[in-house]
PDB file of N, CA and C in Angstrom:
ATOM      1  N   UNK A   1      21.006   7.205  13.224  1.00  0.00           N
ATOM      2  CA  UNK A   1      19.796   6.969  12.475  1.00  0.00           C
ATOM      3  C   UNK A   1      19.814   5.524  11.983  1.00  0.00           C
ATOM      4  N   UNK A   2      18.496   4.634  12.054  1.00  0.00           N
ATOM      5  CA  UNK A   2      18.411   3.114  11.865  1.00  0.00           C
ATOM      6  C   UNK A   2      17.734   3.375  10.527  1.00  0.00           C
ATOM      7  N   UNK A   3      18.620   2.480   9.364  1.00  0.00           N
ATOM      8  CA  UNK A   3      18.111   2.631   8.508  1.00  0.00           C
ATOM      9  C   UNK A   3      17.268   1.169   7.721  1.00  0.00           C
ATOM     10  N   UNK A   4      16.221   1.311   7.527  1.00  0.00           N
ATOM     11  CA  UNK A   4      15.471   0.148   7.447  1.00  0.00           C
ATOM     12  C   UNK A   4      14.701  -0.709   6.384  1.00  0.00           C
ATOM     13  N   UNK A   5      15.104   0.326   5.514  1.00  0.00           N
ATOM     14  CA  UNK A   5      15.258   0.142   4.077  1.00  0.00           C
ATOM     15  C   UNK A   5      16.167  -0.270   2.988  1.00  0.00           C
ATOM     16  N   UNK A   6      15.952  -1.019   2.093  1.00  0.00           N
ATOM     17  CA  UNK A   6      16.760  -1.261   1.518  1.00  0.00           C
ATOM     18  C   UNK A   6      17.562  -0.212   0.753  1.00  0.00           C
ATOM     19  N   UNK A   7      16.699   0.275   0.193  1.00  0.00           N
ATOM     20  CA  UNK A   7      17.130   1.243  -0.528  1.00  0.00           C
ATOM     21  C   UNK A   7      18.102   2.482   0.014  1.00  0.00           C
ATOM     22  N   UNK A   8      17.512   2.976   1.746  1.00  0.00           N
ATOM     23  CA  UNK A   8      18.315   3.545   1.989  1.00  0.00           C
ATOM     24  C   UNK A   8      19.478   3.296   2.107  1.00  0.00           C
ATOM     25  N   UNK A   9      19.811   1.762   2.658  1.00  0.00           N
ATOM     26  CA  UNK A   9      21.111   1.482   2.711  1.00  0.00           C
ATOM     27  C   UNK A   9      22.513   1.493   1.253  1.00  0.00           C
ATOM     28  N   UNK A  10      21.385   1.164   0.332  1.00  0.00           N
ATOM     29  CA  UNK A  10      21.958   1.382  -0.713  1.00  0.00           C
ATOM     30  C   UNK A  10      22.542   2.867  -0.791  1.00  0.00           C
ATOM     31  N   UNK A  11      21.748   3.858  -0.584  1.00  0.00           N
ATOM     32  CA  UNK A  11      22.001   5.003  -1.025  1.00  0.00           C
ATOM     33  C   UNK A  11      23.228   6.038   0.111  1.00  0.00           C
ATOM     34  N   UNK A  12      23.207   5.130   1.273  1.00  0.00           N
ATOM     35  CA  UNK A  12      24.123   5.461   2.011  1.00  0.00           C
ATOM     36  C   UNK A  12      25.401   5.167   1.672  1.00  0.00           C
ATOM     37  N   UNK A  13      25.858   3.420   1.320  1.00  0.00           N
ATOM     38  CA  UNK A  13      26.708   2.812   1.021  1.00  0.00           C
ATOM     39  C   UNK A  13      27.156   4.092  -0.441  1.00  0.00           C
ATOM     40  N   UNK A  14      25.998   4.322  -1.201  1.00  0.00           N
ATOM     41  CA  UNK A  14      26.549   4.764  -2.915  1.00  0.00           C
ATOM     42  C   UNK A  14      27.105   6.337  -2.236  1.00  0.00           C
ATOM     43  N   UNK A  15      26.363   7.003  -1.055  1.00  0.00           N
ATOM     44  CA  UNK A  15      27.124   8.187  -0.968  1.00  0.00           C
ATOM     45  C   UNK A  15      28.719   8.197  -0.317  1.00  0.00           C
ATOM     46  N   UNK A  16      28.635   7.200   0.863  1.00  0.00           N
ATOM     47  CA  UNK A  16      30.140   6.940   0.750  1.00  0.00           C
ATOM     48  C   UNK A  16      30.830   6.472   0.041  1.00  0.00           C
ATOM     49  N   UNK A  17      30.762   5.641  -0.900  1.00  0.00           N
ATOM     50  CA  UNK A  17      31.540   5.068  -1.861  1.00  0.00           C
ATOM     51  C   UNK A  17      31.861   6.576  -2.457  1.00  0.00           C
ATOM     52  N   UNK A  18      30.603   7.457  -3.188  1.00  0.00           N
ATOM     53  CA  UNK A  18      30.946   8.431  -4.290  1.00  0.00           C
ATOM     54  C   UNK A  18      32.160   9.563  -2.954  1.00  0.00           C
ATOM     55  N   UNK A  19      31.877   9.437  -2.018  1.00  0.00           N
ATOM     56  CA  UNK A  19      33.073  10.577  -0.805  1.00  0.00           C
ATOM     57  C   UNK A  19      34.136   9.900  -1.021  1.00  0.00           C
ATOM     58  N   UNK A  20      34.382   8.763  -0.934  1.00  0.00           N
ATOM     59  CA  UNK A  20      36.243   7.909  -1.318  1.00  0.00           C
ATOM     60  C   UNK A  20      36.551   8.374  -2.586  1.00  0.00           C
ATOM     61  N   UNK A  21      35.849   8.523  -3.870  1.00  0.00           N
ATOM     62  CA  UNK A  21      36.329   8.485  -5.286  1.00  0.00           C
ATOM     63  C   UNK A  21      36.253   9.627  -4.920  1.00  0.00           C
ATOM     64  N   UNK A  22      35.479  11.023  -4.496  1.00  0.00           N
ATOM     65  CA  UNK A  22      35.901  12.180  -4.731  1.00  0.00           C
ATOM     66  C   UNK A  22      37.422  12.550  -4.082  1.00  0.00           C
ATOM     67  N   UNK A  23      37.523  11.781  -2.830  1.00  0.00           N
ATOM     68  CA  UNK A  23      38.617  11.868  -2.545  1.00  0.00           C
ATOM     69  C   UNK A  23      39.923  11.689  -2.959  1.00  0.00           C
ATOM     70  N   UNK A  24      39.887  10.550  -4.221  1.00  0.00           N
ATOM     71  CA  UNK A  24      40.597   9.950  -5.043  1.00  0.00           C
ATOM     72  C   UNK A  24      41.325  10.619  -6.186  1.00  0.00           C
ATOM     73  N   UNK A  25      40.004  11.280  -6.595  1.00  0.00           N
ATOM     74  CA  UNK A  25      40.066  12.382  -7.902  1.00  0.00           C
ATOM     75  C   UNK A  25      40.768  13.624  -7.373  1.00  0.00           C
ATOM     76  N   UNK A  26      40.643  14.239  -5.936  1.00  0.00           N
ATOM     77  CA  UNK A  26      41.030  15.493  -5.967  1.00  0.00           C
ATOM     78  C   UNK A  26      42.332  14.980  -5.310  1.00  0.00           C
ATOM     79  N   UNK A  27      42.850  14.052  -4.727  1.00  0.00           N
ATOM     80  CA  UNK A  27      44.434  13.381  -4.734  1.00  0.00           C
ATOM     81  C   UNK A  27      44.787  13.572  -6.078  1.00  0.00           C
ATOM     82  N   UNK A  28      44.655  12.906  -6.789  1.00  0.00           N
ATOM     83  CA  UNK A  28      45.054  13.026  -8.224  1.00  0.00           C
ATOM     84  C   UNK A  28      45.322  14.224  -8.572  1.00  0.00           C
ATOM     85  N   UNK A  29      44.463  15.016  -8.244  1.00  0.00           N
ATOM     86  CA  UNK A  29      44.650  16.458  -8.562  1.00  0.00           C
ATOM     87  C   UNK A  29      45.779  17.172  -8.394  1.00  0.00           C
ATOM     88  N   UNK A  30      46.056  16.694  -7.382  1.00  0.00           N
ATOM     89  CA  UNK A  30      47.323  17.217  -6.402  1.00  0.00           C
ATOM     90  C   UNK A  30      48.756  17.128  -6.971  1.00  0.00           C
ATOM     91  N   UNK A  31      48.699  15.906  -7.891  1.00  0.00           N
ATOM     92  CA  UNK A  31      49.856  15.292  -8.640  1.00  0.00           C
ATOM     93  C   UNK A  31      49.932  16.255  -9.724  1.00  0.00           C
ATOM     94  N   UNK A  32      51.164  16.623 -10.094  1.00  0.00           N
ATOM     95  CA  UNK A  32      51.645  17.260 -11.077  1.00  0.00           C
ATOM     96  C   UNK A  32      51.242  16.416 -12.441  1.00  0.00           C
ATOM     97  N   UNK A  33      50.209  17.096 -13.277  1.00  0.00           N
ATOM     98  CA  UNK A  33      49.535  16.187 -14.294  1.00  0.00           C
ATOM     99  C   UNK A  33      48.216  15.370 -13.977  1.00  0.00           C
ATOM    100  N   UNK A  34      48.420  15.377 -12.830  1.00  0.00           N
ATOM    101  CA  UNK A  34      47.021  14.563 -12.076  1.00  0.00           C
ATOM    102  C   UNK A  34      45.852  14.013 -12.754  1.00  0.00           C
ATOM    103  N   UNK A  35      45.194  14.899 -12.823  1.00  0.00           N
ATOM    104  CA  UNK A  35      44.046  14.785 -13.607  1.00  0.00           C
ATOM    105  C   UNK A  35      43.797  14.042 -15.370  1.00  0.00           C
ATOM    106  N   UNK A  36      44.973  14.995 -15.381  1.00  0.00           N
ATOM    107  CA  UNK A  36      44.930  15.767 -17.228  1.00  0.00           C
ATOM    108  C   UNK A  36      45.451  14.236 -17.807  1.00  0.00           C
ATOM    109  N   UNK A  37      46.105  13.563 -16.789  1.00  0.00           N
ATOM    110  CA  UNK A  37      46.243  11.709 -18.303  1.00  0.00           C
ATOM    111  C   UNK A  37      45.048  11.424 -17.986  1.00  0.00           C
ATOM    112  N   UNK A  38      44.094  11.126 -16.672  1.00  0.00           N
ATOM    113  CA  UNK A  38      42.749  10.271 -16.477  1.00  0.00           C
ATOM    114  C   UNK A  38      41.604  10.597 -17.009  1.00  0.00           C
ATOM    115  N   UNK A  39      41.281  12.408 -17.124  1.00  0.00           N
ATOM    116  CA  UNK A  39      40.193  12.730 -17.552  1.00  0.00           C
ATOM    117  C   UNK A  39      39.501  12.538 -18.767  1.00  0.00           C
ATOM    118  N   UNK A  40      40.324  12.280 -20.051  1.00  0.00           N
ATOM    119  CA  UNK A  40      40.200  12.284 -21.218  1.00  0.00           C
ATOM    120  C   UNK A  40      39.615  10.887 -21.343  1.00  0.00           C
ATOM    121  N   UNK A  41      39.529   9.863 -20.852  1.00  0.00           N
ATOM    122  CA  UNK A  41      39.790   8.084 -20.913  1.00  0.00           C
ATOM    123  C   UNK A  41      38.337   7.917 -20.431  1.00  0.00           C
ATOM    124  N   UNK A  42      37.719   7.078 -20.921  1.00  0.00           N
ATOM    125  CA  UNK A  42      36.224   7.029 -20.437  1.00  0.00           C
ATOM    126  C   UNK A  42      36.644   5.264 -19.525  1.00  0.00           C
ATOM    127  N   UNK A  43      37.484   4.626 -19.532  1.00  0.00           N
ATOM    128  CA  UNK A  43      38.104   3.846 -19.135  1.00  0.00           C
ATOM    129  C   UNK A  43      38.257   4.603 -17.125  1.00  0.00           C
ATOM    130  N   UNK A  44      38.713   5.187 -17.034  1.00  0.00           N
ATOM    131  CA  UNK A  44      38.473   5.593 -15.753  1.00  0.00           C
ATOM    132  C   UNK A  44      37.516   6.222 -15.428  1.00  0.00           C
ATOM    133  N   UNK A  45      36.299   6.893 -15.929  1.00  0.00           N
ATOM    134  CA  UNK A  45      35.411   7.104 -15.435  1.00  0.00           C
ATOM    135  C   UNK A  45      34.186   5.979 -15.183  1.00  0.00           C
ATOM    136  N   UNK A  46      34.686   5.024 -15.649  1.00  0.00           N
ATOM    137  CA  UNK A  46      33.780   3.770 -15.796  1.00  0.00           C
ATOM    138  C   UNK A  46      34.591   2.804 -14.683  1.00  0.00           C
ATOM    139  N   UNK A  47      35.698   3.175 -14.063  1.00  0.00           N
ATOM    140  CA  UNK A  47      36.150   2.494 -13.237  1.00  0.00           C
ATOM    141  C   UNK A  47      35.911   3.435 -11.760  1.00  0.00           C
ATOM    142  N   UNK A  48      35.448   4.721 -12.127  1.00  0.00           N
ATOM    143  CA  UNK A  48      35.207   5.342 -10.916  1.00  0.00           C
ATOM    144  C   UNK A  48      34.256   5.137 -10.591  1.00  0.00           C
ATOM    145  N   UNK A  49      32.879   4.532 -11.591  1.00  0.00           N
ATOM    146  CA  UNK A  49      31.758   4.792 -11.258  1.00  0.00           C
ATOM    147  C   UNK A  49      31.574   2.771 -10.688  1.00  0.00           C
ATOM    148  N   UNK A  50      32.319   2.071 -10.975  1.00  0.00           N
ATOM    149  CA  UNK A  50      32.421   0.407 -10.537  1.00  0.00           C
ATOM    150  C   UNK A  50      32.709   0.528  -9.237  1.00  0.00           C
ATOM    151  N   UNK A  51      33.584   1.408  -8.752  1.00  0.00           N
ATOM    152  CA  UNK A  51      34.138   1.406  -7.649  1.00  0.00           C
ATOM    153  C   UNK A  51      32.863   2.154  -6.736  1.00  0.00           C
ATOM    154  N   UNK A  52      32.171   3.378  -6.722  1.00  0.00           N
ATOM    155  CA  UNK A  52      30.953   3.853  -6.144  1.00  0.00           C
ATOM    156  C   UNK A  52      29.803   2.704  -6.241  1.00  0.00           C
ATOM    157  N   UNK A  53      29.545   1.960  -7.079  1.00  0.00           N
ATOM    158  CA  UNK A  53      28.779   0.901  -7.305  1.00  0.00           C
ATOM    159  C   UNK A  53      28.824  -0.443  -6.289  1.00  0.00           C
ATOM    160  N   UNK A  54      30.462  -0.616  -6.049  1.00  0.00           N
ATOM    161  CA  UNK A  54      30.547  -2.034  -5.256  1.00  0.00           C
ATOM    162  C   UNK A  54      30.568  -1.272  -3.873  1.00  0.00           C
ATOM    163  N   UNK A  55      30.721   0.182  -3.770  1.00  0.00           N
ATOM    164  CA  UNK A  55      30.510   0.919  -2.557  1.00  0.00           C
ATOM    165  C   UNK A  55      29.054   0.730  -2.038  1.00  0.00           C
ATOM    166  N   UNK A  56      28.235   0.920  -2.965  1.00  0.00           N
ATOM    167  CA  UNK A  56      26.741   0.901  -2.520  1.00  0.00           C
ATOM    168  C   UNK A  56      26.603  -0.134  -2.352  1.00  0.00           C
ATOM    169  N   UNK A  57      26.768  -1.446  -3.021  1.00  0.00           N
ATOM    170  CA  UNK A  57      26.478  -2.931  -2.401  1.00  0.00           C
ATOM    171  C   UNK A  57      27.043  -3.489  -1.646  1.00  0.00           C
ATOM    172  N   UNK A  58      28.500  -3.081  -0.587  1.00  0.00           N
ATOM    173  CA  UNK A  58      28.714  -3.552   0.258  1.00  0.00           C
ATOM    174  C   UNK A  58      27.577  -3.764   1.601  1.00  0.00           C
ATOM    175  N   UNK A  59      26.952  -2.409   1.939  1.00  0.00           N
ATOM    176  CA  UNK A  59      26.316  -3.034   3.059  1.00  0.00           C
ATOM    177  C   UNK A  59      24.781  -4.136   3.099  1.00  0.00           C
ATOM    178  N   UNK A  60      24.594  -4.050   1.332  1.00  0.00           N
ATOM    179  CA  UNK A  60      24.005  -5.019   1.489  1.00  0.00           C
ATOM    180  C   UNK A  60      24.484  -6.456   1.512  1.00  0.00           C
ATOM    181  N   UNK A  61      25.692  -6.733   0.890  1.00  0.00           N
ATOM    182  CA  UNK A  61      26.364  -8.054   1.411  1.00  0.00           C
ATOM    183  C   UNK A  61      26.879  -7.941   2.479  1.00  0.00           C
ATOM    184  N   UNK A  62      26.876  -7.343   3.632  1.00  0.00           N
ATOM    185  CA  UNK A  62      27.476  -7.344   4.911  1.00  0.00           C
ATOM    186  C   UNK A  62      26.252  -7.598   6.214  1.00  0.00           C
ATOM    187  N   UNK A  63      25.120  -6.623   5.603  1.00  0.00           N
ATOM    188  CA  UNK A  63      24.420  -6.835   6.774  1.00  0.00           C
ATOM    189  C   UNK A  63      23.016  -7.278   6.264  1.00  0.00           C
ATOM    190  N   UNK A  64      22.227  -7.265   7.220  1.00  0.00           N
ATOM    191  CA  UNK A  64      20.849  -7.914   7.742  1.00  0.00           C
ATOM    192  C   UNK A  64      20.040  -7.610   8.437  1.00  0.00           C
ATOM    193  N   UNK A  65      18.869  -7.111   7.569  1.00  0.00           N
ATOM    194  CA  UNK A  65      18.332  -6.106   8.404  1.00  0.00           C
ATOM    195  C   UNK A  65      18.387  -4.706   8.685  1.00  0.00           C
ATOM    196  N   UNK A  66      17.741  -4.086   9.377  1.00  0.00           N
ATOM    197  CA  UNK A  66      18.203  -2.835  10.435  1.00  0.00           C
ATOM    198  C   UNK A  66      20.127  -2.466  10.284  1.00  0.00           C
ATOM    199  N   UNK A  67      20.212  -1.504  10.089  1.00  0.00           N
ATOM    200  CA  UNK A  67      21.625  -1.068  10.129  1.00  0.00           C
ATOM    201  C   UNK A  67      21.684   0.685  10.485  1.00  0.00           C
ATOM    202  N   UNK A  68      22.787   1.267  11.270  1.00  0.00           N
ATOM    203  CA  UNK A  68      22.898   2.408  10.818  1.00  0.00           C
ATOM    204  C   UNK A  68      23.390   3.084   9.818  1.00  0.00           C
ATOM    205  N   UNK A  69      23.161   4.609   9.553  1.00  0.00           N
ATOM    206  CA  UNK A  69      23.432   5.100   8.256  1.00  0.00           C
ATOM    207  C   UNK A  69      25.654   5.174   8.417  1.00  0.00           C
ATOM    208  N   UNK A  70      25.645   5.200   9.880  1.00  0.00           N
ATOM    209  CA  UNK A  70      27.102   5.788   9.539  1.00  0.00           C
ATOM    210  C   UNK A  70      27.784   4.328   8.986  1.00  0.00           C
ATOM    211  N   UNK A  71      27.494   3.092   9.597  1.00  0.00           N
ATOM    212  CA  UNK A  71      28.067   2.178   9.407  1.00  0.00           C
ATOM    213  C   UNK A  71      27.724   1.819   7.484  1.00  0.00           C
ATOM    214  N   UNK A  72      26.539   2.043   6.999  1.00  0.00           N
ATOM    215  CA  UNK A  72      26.537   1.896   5.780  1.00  0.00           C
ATOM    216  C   UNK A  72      27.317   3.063   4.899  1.00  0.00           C
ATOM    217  N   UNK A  73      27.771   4.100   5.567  1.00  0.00           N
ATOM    218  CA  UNK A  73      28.438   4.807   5.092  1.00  0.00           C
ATOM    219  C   UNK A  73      30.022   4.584   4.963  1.00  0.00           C
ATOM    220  N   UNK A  74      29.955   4.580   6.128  1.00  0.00           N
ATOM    221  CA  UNK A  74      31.712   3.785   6.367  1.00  0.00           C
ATOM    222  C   UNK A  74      31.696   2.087   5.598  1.00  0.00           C
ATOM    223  N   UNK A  75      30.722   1.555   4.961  1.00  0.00           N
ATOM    224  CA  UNK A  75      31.267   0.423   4.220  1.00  0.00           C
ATOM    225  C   UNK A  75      30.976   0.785   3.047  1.00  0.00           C
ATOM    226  N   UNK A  76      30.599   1.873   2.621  1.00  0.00           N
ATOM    227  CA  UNK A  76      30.371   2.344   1.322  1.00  0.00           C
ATOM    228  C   UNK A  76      32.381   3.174   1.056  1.00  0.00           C
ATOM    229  N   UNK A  77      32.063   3.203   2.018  1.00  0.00           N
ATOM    230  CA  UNK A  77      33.653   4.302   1.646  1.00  0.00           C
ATOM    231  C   UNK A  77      35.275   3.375   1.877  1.00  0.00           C
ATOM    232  N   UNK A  78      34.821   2.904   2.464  1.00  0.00           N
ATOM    233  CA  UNK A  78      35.995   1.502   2.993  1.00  0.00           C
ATOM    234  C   UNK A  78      36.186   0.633   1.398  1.00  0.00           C
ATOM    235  N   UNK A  79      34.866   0.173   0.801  1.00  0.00           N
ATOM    236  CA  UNK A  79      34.927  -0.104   0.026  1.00  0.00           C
ATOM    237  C   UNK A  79      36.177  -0.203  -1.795  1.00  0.00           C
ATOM    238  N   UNK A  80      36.139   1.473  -2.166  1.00  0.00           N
ATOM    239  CA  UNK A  80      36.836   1.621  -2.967  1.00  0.00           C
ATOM    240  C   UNK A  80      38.236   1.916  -2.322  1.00  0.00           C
ATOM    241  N   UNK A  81      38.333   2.351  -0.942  1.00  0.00           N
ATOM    242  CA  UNK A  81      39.735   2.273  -0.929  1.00  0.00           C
ATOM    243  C   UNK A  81      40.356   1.419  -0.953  1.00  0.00           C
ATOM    244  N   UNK A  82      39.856   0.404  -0.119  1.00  0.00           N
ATOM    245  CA  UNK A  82      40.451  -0.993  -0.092  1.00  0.00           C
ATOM    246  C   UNK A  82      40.656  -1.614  -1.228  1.00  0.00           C
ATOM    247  N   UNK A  83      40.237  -1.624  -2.265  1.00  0.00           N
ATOM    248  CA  UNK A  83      40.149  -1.961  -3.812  1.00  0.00           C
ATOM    249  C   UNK A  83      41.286  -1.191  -4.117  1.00  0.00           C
ATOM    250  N   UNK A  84      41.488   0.394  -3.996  1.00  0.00           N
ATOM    251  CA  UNK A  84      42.639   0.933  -4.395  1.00  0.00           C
ATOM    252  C   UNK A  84      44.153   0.461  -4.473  1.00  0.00           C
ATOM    253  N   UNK A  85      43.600   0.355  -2.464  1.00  0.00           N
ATOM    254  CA  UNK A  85      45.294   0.101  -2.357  1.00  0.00           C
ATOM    255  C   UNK A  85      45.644  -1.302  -2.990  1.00  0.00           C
ATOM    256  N   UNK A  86      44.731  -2.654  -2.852  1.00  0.00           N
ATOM    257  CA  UNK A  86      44.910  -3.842  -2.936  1.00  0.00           C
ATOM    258  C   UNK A  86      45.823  -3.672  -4.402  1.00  0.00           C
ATOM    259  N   UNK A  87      45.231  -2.827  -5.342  1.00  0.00           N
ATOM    260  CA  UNK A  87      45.674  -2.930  -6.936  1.00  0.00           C
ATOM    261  C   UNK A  87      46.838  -1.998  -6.900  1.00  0.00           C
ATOM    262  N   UNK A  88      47.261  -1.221  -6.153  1.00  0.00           N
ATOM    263  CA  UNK A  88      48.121  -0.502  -6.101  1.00  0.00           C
ATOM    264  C   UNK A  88      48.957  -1.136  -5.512  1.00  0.00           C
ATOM    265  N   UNK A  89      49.102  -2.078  -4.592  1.00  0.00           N
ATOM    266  CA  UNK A  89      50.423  -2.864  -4.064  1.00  0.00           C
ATOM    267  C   UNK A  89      50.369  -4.156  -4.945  1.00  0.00           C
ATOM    268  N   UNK A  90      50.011  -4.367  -5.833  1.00  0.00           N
ATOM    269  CA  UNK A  90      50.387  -5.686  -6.771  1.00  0.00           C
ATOM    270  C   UNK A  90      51.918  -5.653  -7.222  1.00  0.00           C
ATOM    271  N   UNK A  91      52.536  -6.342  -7.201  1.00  0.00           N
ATOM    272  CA  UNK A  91      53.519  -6.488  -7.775  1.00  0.00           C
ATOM    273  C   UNK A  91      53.836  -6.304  -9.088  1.00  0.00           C
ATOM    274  N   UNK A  92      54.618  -5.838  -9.788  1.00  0.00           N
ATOM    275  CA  UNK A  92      55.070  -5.798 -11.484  1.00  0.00           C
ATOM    276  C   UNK A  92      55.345  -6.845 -12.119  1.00  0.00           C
ATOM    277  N   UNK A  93      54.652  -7.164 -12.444  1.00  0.00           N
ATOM    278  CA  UNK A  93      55.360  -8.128 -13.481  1.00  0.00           C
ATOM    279  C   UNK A  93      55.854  -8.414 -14.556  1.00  0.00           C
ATOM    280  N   UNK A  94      55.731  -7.397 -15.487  1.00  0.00           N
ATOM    281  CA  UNK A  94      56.287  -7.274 -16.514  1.00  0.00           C
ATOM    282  C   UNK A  94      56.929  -5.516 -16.753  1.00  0.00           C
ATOM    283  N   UNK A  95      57.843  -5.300 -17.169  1.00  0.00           N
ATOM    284  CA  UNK A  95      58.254  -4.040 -17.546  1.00  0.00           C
ATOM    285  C   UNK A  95      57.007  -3.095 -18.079  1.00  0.00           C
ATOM    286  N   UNK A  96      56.512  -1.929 -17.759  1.00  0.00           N
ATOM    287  CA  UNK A  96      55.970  -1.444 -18.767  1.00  0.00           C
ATOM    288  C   UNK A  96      56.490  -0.916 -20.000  1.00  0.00           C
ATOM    289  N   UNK A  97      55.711  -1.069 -21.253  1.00  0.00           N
ATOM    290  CA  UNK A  97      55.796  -0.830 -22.498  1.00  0.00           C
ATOM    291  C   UNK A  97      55.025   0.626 -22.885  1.00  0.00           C
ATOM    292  N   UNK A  98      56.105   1.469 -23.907  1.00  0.00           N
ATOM    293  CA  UNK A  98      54.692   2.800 -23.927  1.00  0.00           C
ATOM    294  C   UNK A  98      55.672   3.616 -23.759  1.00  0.00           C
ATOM    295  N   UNK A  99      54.585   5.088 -23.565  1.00  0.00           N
ATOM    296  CA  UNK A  99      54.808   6.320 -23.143  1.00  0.00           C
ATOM    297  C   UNK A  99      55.454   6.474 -22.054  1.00  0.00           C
ATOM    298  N   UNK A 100      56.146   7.017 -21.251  1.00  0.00           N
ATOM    299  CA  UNK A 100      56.047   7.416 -19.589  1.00  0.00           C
ATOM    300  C   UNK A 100      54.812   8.392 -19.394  1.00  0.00           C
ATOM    301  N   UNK A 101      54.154   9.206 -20.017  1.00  0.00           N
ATOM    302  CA  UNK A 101      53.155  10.099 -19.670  1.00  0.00           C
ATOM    303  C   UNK A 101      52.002   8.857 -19.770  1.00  0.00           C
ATOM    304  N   UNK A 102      51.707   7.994 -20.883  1.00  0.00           N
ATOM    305  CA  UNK A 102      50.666   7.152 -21.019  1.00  0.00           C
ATOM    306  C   UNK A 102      49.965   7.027 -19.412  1.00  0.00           C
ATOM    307  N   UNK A 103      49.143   7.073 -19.289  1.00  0.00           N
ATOM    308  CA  UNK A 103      48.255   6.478 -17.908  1.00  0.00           C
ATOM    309  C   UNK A 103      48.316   5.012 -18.047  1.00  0.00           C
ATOM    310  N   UNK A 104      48.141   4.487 -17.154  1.00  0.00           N
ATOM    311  CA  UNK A 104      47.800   2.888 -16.543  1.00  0.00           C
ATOM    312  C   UNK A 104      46.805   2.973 -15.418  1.00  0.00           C
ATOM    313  N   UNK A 105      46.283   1.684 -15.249  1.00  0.00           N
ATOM    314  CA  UNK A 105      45.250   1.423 -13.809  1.00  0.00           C
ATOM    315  C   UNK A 105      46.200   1.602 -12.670  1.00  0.00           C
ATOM    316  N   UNK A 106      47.191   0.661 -12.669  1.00  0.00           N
ATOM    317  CA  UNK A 106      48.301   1.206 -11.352  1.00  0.00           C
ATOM    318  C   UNK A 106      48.547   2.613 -11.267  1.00  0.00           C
ATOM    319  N   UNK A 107      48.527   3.438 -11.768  1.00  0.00           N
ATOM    320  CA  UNK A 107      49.012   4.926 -11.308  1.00  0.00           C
ATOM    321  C   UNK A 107      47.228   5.328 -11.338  1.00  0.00           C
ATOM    322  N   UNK A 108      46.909   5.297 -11.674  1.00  0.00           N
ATOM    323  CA  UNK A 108      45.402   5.887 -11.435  1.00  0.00           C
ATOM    324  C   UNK A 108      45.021   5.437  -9.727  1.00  0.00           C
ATOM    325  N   UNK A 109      45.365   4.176  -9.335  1.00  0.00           N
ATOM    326  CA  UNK A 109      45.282   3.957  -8.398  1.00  0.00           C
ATOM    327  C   UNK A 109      45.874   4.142  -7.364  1.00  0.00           C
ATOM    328  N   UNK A 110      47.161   4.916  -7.423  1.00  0.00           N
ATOM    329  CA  UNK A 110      48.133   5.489  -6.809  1.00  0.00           C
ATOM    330  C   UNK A 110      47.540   6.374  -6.369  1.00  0.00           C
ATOM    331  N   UNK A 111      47.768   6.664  -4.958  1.00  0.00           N
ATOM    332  CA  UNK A 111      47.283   8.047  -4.525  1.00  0.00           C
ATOM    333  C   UNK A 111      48.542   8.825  -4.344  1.00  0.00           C
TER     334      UNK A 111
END
């Protein structure tokens, strides 16, 4: 399907983006505790919803014009993972300080 609208593309890009974060969340799930440090934190739900957001505007910074829906889908979803892992392989640089249960962005981003 050629999608030829702006808007649709948007809304393609925002539904794949929101399929990576669901994917993200129910990984998490999986982890013993998973959920239960991230859910409480409005700090990650505001980072889930940045990440579906730069999902939907990838294919408008990518393409021009006419596009299909799968390809705006697949750069909607490419999107937050690639963001994931990038922050998830950063290096440490300082010891963490804290809880061991405390959450951080690096383990949130951990799959």
């Amino acid at each position: 399907m050629q999608l030829t609208q702006f808007w649709q593309q948007l809304l393609f890009g925002f539904i794949g983006g929101a399929a990576a974060e669901l994917l993200h969340w129910y990984l998490l799930s999986r982890k013993p505790e998973g959920t239960k440090l991230y859910t409480g934190h409005a700090l990650y739900w505001i980072t889930t919803l940045g990440m579906i957001s730069l999902g939907a505007l990838m294919p408008m910074l990518y393409l021009s014009g006419p596009a299909s829906a799968l390809l705006c889908f697949h750069l909607g979803a490419a999107t937050p993972i690639l963001l994931q892992k990038l922050v998830s392989t950063l290096p440490n640089i300082a010891n963490a300080q804290g809880f061991a249960n405390e959450p951080t962005m690096r383990g949130f981003f951990r799959w």
